[in-house]
Protein backbone atom coordinates (compact mmCIF):
# COMPACT_ATOMS: atom_id res chain seq x y z
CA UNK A 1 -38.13 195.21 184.90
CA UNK A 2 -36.27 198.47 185.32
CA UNK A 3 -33.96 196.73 187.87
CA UNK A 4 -33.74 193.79 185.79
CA UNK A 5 -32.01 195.95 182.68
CA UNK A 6 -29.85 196.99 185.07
CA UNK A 7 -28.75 193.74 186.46
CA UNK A 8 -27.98 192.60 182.69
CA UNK A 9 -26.14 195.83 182.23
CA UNK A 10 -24.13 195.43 185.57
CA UNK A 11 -22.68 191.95 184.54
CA UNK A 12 -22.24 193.31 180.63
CA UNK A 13 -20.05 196.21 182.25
CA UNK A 14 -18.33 193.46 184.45
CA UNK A 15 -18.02 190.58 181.32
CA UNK A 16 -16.06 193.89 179.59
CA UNK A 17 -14.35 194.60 182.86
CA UNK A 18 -13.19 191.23 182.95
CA UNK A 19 -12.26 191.11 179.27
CA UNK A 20 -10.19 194.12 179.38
CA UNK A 21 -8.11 192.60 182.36
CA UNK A 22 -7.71 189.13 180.24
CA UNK A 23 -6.22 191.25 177.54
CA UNK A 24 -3.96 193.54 179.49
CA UNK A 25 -2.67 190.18 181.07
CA UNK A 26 -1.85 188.78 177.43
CA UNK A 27 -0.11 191.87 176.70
CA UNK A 28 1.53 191.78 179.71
CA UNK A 29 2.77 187.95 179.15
CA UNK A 30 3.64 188.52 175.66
CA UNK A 31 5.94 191.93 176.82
CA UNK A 32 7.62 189.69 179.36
CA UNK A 33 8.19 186.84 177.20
CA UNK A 34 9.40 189.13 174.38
CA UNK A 35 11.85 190.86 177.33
CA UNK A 36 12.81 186.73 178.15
CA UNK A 37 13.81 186.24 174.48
CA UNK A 38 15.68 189.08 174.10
CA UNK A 39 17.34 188.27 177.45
CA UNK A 40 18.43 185.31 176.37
CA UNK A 41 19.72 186.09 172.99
CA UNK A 42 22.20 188.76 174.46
CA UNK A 43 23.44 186.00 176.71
CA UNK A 44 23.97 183.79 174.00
CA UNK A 45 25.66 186.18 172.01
CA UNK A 46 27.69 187.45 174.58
CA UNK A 47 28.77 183.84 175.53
CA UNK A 48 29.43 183.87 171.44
CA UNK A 49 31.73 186.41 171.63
CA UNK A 50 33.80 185.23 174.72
CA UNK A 51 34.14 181.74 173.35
CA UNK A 52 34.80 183.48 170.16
CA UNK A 53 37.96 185.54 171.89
CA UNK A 54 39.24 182.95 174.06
CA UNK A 55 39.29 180.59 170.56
CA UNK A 56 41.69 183.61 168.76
CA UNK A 57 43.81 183.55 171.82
CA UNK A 58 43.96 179.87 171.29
CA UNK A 59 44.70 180.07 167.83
CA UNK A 60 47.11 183.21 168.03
CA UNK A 61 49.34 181.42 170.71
CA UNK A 62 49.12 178.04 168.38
CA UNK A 63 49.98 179.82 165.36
CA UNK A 64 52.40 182.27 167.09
CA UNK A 65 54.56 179.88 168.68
CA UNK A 66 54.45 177.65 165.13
CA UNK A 67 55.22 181.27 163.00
CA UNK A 68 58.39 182.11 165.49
CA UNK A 69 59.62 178.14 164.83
CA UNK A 70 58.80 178.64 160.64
CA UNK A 71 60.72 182.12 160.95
CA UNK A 72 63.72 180.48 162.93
CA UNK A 73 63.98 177.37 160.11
CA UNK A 74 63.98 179.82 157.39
CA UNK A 75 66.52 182.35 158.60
CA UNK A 76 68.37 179.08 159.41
CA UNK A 77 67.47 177.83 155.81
CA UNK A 78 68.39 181.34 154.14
CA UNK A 79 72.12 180.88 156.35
CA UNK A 80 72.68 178.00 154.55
CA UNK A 81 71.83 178.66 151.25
CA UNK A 82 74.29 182.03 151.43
CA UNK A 83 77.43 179.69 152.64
CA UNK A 84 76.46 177.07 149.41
CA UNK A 85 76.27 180.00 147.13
CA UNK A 86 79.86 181.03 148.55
CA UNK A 87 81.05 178.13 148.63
CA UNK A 88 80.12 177.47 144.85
CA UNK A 89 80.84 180.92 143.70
CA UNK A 90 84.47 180.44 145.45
CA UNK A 91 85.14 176.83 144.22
CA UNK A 92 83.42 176.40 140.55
CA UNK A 93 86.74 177.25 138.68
CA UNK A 94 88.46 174.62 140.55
CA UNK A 95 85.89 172.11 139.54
CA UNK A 96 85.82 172.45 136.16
CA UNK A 97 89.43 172.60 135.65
CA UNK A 98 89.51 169.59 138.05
CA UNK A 99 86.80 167.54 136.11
CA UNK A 100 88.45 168.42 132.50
CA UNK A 101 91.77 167.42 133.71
CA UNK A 102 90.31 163.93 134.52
CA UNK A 103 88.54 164.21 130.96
CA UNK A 104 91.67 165.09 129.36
CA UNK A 105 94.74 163.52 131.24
CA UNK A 106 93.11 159.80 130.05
CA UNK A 107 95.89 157.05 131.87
CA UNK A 108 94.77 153.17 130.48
CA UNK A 109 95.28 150.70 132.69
CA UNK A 110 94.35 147.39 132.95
CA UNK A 111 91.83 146.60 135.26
CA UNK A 112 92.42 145.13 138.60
CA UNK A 113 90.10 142.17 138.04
CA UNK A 114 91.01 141.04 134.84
CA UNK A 115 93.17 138.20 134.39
CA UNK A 116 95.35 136.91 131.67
CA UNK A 117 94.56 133.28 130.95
CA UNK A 118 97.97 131.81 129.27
């Protein structure tokens, strides 16, 4: 009987045995695919980040190339606007003394279209 007990004790110790290497195995497979996960989430990020930076570059050279065009119309703009405001600074007395003289120096004639019926 003796030998018995210790058969049933032998394949206890080995059933525990056994047990304990299931669960280091778990562990282990749960470490690695914890390690796999974070793995992969750097690389996504990090593909993020380049697609991220080659978009700005995009963007920069769109908008750069579009700011240097909308700087060029308005200096152009701001060139014109100073030779009208010259131009009407210098000429407004004229003008007005032109326009009232038309008012004022009032000439009747007869129209080129009308005809006398007789």
């Amino acid at each position: 009987m003796a030998s018995q007990s210790q058969g049933i004790q032998h394949l206890l110790q080995a059933e525990k045995r056994a047990a304990e290497k299931v669960s280091e195995a778990r562990k282990r497979k749960n470490r690695r695919l914890k390690q796999a996960k974070e793995e992969a989430q750097a690389e996504i990020e990090q593909y993020r980040l380049q697609r991220e930076k080659e978009f700005k570059a995009k963007e920069a050279a769109a908008l750069g190339s579009h700011g240097s065009s909308t700087t060029e119309v308005d200096k152009g703009t701001m060139g014109k606007m100073n030779v009208i405001n010259e131009s009407y600074t210098k000429n407004k007395d004229k003008v007005v003394e032109n326009l009232l003289a038309l008012v004022w120096d009032i000439k009747p004639e007869i129209h080129i279209n009308y005809r006398v019926s007789g």
